[in-house]
PDB file of N, CA and C in Angstrom:
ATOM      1  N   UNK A   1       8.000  -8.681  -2.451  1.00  0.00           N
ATOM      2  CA  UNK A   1       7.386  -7.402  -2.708  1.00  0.00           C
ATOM      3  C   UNK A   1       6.096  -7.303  -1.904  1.00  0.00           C
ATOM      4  N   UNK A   2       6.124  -6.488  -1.326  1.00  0.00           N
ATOM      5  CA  UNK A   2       4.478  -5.795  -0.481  1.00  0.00           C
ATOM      6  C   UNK A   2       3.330  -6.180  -1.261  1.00  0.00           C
ATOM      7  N   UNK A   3       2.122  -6.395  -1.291  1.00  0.00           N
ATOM      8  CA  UNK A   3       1.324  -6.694  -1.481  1.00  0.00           C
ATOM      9  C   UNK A   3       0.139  -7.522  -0.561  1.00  0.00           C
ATOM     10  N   UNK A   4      -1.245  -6.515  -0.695  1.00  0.00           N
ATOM     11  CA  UNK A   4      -2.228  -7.595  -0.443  1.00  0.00           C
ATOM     12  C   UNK A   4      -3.342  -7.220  -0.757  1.00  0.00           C
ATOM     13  N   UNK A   5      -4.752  -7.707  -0.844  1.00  0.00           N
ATOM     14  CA  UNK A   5      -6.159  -7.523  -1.689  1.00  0.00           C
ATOM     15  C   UNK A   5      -6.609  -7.581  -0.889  1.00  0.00           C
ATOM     16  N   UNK A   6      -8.288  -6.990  -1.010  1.00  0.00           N
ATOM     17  CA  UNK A   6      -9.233  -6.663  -0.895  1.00  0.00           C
ATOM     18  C   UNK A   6     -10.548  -6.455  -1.430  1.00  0.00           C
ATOM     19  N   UNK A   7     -11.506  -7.331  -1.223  1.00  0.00           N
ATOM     20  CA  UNK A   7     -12.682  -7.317  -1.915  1.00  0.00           C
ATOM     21  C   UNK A   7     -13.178  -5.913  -1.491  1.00  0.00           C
ATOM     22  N   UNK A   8     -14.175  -5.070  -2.351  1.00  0.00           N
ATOM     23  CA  UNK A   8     -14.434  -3.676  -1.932  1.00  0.00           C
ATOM     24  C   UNK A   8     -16.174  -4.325  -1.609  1.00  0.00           C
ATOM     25  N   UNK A   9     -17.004  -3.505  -0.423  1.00  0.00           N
ATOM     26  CA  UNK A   9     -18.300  -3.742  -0.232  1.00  0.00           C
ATOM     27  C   UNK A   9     -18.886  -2.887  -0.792  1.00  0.00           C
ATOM     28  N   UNK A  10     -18.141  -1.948  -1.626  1.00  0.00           N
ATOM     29  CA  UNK A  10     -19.170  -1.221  -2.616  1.00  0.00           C
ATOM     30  C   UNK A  10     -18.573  -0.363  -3.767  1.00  0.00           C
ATOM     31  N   UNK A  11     -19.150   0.637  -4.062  1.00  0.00           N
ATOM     32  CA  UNK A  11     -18.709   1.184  -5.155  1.00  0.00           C
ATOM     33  C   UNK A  11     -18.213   2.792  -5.071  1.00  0.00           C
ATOM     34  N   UNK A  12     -16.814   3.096  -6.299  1.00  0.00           N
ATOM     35  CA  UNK A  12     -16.563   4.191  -5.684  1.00  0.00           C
ATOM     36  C   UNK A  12     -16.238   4.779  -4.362  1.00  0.00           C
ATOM     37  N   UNK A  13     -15.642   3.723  -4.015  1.00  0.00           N
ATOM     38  CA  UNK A  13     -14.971   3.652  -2.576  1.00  0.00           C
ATOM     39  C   UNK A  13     -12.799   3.767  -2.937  1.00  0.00           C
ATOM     40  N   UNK A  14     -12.489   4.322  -2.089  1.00  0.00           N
ATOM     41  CA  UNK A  14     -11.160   4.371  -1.786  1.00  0.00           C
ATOM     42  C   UNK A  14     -10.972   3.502  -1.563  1.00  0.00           C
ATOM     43  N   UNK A  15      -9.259   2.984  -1.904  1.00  0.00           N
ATOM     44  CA  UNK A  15      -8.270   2.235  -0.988  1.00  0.00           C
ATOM     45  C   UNK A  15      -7.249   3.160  -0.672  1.00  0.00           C
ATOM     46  N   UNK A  16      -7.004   2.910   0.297  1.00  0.00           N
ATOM     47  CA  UNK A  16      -5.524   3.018   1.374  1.00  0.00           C
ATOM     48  C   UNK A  16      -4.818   2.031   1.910  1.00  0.00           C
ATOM     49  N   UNK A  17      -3.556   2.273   1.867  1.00  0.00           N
ATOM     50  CA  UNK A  17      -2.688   0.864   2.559  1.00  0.00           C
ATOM     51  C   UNK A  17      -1.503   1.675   3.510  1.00  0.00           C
ATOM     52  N   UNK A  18      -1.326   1.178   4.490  1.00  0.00           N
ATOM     53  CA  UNK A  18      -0.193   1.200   5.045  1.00  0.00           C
ATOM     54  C   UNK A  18       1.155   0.307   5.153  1.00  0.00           C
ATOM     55  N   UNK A  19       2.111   0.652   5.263  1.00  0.00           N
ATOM     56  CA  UNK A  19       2.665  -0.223   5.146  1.00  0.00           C
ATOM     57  C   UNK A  19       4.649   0.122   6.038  1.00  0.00           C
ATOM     58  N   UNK A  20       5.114  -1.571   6.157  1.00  0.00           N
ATOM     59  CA  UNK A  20       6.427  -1.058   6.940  1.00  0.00           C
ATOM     60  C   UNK A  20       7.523  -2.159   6.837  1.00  0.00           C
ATOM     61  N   UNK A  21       8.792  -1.639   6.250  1.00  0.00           N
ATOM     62  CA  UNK A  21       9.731  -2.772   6.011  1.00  0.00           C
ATOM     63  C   UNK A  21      10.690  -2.721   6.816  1.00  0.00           C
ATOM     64  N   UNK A  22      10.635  -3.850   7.788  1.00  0.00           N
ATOM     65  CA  UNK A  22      11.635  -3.827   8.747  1.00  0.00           C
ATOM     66  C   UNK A  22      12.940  -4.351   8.501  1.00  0.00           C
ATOM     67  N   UNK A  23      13.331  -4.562   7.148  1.00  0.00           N
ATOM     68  CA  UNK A  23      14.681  -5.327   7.194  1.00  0.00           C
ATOM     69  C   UNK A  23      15.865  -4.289   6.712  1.00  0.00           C
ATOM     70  N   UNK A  24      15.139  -3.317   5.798  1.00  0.00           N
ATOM     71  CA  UNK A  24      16.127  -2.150   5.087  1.00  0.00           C
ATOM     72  C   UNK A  24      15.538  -0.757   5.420  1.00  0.00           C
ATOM     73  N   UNK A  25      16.574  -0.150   5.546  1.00  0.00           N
ATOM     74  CA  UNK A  25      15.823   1.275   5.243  1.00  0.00           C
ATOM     75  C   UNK A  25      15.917   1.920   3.663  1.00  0.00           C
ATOM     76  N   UNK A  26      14.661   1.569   3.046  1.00  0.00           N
ATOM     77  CA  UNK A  26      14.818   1.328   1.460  1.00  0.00           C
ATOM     78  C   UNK A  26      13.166   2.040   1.459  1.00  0.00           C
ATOM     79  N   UNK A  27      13.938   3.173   0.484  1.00  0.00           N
ATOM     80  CA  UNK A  27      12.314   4.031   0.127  1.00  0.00           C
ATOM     81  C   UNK A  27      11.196   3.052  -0.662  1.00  0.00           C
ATOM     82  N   UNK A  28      10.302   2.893  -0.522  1.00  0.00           N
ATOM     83  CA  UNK A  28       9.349   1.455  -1.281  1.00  0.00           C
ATOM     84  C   UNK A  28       8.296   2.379  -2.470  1.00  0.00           C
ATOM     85  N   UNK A  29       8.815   1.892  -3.610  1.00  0.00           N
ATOM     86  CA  UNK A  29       8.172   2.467  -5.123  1.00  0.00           C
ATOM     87  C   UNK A  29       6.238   1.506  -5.123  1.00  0.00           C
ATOM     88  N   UNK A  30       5.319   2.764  -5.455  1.00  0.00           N
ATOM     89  CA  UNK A  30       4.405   1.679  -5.436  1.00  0.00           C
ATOM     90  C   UNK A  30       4.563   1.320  -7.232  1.00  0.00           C
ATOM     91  N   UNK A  31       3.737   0.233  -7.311  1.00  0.00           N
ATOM     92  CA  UNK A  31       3.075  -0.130  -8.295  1.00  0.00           C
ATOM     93  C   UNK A  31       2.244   0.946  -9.559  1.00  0.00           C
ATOM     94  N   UNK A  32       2.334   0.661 -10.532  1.00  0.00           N
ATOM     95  CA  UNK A  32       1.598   1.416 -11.643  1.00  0.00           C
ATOM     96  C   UNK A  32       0.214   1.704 -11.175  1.00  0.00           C
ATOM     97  N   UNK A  33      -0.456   3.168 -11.352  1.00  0.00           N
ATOM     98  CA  UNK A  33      -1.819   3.403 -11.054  1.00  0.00           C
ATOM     99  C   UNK A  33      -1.508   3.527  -9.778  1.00  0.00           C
ATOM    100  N   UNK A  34      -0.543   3.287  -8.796  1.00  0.00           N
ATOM    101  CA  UNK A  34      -0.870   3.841  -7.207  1.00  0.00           C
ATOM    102  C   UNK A  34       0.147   4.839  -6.918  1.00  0.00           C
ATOM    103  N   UNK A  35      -0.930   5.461  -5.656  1.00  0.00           N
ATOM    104  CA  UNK A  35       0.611   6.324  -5.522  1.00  0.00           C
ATOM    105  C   UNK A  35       1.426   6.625  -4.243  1.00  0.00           C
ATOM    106  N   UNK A  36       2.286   6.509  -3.674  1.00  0.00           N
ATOM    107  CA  UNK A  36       2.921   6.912  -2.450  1.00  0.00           C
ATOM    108  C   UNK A  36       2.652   8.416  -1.714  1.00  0.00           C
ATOM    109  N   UNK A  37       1.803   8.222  -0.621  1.00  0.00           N
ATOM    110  CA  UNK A  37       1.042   9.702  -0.225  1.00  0.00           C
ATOM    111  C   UNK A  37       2.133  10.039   0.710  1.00  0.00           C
ATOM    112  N   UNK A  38       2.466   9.419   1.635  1.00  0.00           N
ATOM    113  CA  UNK A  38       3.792   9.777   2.549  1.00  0.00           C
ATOM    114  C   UNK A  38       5.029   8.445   3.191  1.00  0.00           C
ATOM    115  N   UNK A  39       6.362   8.697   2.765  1.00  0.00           N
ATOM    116  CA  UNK A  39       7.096   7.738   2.781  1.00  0.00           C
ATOM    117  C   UNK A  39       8.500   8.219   3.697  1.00  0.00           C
ATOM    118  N   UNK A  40       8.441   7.693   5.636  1.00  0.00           N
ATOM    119  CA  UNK A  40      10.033   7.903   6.104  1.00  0.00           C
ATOM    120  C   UNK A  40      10.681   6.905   6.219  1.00  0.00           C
ATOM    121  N   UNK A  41      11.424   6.960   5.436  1.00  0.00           N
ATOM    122  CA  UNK A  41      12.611   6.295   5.941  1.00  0.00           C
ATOM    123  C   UNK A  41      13.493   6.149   7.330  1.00  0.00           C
ATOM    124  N   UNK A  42      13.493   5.555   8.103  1.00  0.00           N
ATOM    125  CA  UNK A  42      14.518   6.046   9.257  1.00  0.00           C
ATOM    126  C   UNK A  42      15.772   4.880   9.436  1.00  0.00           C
ATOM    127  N   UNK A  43      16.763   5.534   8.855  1.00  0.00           N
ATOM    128  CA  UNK A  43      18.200   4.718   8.539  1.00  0.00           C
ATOM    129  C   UNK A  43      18.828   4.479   9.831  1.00  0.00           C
ATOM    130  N   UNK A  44      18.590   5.105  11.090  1.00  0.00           N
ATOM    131  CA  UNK A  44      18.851   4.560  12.323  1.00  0.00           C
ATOM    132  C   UNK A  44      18.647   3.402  12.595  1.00  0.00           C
ATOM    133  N   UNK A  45      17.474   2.855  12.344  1.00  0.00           N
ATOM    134  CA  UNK A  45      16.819   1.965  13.160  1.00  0.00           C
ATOM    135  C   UNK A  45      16.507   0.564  11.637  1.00  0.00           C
ATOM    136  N   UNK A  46      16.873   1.549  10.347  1.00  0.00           N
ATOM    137  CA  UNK A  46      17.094   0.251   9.268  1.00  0.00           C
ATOM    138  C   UNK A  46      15.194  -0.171   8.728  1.00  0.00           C
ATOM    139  N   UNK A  47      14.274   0.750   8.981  1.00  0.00           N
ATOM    140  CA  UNK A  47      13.042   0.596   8.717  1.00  0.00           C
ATOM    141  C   UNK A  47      12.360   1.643   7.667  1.00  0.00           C
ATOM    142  N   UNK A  48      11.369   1.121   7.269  1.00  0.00           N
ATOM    143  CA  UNK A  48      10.726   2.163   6.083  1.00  0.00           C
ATOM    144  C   UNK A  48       9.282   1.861   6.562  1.00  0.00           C
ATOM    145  N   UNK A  49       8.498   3.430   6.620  1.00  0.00           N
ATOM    146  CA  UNK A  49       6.969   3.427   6.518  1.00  0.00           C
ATOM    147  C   UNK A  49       6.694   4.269   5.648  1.00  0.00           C
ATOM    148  N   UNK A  50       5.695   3.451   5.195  1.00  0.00           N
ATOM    149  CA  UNK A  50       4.754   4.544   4.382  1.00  0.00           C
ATOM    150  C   UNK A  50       3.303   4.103   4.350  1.00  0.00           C
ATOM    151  N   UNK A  51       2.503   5.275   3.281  1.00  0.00           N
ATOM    152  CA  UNK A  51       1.408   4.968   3.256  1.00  0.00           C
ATOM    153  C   UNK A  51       0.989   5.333   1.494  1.00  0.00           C
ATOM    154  N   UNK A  52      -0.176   4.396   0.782  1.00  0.00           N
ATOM    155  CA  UNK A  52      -0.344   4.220  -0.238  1.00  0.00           C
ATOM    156  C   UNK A  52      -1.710   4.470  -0.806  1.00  0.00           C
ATOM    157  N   UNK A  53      -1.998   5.043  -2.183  1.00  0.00           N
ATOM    158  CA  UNK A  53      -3.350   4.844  -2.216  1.00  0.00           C
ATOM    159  C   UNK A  53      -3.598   4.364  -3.622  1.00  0.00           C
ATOM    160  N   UNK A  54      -4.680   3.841  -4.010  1.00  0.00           N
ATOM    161  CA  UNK A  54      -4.904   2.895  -5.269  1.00  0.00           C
ATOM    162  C   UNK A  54      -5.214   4.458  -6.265  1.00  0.00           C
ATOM    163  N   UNK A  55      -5.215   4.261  -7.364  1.00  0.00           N
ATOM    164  CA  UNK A  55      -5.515   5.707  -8.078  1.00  0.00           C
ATOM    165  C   UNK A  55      -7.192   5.698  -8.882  1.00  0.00           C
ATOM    166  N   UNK A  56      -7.653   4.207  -8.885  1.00  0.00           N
ATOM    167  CA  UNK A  56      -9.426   4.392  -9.216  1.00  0.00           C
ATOM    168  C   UNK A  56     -10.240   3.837  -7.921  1.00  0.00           C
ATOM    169  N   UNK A  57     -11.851   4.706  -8.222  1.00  0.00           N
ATOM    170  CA  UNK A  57     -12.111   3.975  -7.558  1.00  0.00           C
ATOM    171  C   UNK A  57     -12.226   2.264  -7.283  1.00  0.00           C
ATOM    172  N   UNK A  58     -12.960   1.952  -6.669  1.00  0.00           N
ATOM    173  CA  UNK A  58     -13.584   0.599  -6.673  1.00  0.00           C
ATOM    174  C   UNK A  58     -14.690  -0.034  -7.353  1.00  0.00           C
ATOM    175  N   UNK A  59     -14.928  -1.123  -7.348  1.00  0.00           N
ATOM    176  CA  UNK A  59     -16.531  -1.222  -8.233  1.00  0.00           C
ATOM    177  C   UNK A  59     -16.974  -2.727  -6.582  1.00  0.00           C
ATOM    178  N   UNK A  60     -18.128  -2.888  -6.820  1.00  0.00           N
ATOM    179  CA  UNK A  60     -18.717  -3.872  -6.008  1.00  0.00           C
ATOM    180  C   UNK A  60     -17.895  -5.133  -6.329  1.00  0.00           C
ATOM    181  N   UNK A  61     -17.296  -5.892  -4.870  1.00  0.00           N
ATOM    182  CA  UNK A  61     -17.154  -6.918  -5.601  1.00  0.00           C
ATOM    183  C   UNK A  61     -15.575  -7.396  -6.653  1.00  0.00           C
ATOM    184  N   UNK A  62     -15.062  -6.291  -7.163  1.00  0.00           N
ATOM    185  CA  UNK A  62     -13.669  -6.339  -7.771  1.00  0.00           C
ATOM    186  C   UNK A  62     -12.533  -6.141  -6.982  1.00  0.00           C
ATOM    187  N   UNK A  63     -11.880  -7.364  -6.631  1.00  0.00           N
ATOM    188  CA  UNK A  63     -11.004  -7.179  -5.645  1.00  0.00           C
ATOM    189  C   UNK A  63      -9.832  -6.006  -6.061  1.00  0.00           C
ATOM    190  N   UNK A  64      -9.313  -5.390  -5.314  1.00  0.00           N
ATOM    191  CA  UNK A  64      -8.184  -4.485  -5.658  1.00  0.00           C
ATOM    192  C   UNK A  64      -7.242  -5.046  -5.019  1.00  0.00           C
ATOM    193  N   UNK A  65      -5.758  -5.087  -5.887  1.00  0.00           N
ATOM    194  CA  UNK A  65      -4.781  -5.440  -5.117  1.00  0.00           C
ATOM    195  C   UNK A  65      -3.337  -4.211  -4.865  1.00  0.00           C
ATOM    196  N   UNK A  66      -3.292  -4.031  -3.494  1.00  0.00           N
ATOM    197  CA  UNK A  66      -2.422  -2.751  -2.997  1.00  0.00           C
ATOM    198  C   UNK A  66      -1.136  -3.770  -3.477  1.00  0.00           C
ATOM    199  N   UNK A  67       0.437  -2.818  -4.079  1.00  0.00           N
ATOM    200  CA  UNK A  67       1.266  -3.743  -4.480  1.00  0.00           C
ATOM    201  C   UNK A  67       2.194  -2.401  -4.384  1.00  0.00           C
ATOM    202  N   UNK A  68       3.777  -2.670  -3.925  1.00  0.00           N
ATOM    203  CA  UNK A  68       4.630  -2.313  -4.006  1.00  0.00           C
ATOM    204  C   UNK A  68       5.922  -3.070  -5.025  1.00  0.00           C
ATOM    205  N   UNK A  69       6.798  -2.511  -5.775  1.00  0.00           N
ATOM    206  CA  UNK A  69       7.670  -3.098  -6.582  1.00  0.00           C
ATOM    207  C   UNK A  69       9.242  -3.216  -5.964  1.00  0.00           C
ATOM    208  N   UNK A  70       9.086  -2.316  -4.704  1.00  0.00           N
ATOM    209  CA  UNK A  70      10.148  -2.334  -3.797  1.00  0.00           C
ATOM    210  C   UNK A  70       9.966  -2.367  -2.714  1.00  0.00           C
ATOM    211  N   UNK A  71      10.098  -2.654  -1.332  1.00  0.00           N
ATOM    212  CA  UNK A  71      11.480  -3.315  -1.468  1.00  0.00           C
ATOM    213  C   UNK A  71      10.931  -4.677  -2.012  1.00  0.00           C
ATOM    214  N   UNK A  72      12.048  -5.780  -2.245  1.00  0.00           N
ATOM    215  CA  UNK A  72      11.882  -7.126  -2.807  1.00  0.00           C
ATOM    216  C   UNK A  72      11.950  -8.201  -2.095  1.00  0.00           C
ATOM    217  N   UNK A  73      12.765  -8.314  -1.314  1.00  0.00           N
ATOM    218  CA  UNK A  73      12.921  -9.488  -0.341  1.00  0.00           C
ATOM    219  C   UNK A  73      12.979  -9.688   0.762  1.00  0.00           C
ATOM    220  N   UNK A  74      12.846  -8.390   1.656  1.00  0.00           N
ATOM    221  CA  UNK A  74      12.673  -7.399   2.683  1.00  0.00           C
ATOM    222  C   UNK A  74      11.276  -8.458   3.435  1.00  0.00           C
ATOM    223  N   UNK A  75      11.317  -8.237   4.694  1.00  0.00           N
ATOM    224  CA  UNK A  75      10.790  -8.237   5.701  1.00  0.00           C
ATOM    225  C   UNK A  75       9.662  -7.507   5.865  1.00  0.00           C
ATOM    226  N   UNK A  76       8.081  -7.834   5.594  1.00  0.00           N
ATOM    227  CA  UNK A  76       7.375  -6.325   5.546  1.00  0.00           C
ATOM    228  C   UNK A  76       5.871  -7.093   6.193  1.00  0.00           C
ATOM    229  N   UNK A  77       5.137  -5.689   6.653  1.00  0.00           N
ATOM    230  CA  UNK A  77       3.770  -6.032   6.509  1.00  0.00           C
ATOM    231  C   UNK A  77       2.991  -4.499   5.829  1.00  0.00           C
ATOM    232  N   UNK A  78       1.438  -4.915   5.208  1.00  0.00           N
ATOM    233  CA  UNK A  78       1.048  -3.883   4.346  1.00  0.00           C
ATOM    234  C   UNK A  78      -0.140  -4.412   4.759  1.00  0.00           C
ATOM    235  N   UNK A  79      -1.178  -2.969   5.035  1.00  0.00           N
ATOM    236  CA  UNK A  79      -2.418  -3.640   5.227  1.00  0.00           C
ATOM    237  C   UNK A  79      -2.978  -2.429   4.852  1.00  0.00           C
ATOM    238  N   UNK A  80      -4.201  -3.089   3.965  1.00  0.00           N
ATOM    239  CA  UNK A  80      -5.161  -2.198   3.085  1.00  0.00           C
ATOM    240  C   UNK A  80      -6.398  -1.630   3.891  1.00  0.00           C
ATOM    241  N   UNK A  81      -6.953  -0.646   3.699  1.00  0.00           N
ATOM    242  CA  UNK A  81      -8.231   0.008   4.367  1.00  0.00           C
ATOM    243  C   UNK A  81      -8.848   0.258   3.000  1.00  0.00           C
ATOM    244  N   UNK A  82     -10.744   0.215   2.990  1.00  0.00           N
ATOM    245  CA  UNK A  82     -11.651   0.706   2.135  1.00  0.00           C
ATOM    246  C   UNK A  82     -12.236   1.933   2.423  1.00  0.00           C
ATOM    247  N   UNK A  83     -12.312   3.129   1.815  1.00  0.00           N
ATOM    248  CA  UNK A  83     -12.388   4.394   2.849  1.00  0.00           C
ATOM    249  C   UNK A  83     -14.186   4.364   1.682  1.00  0.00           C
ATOM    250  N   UNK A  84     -15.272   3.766   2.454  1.00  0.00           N
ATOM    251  CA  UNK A  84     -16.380   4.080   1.822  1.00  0.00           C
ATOM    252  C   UNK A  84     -16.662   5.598   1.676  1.00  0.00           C
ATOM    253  N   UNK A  85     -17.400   5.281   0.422  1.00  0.00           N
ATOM    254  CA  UNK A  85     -18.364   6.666  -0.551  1.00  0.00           C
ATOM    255  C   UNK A  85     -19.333   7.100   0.484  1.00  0.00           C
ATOM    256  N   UNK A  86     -19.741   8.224   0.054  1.00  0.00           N
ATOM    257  CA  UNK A  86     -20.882   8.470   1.038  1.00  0.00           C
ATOM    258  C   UNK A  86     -22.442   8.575   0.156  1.00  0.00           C
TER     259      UNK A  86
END
């Protein structure tokens, strides 16, 4: 399953994750509290992208962890961004 963390450098900051499974073309469910902002599938080529966002902010210091529940055994990489507060 997709997944990876991130310490936040501050507070009330966003997460975002991207993410891409190269083994299926399998729509990827996030995790409780996150939510799937845009997800293609392309069954040609047997791949899935999307992109994810955590649903609270951050606090200093509390790592957040971006997590998908699908796909499962799939081939993937997922990488998180901190979109600082202003």
């Amino acid at each position: 399953m997709p997944s990876t963390t991130l310490t936040p450098t501050g507070c009330n900051s966003l997460v975002w994750a991207a993410g891409h499974d190269w083994s299926h073309a399998t729509a990827p469910i996030a995790a409780a509290g996150q939510t799937l902002v845009h997800t293609f599938v392309d069954k040609r080529v047997h791949d899935s992208y999307w992109t994810q966002s955590v649903g609270t902010p951050t606090r200093l210091g509390t790592p957040v962890t971006v997590r998908d529940t699908v796909p499962i055994n799939d081939r993937w990489t997922l990488a998180a961004v901190e979109i600082v507060a202003s």
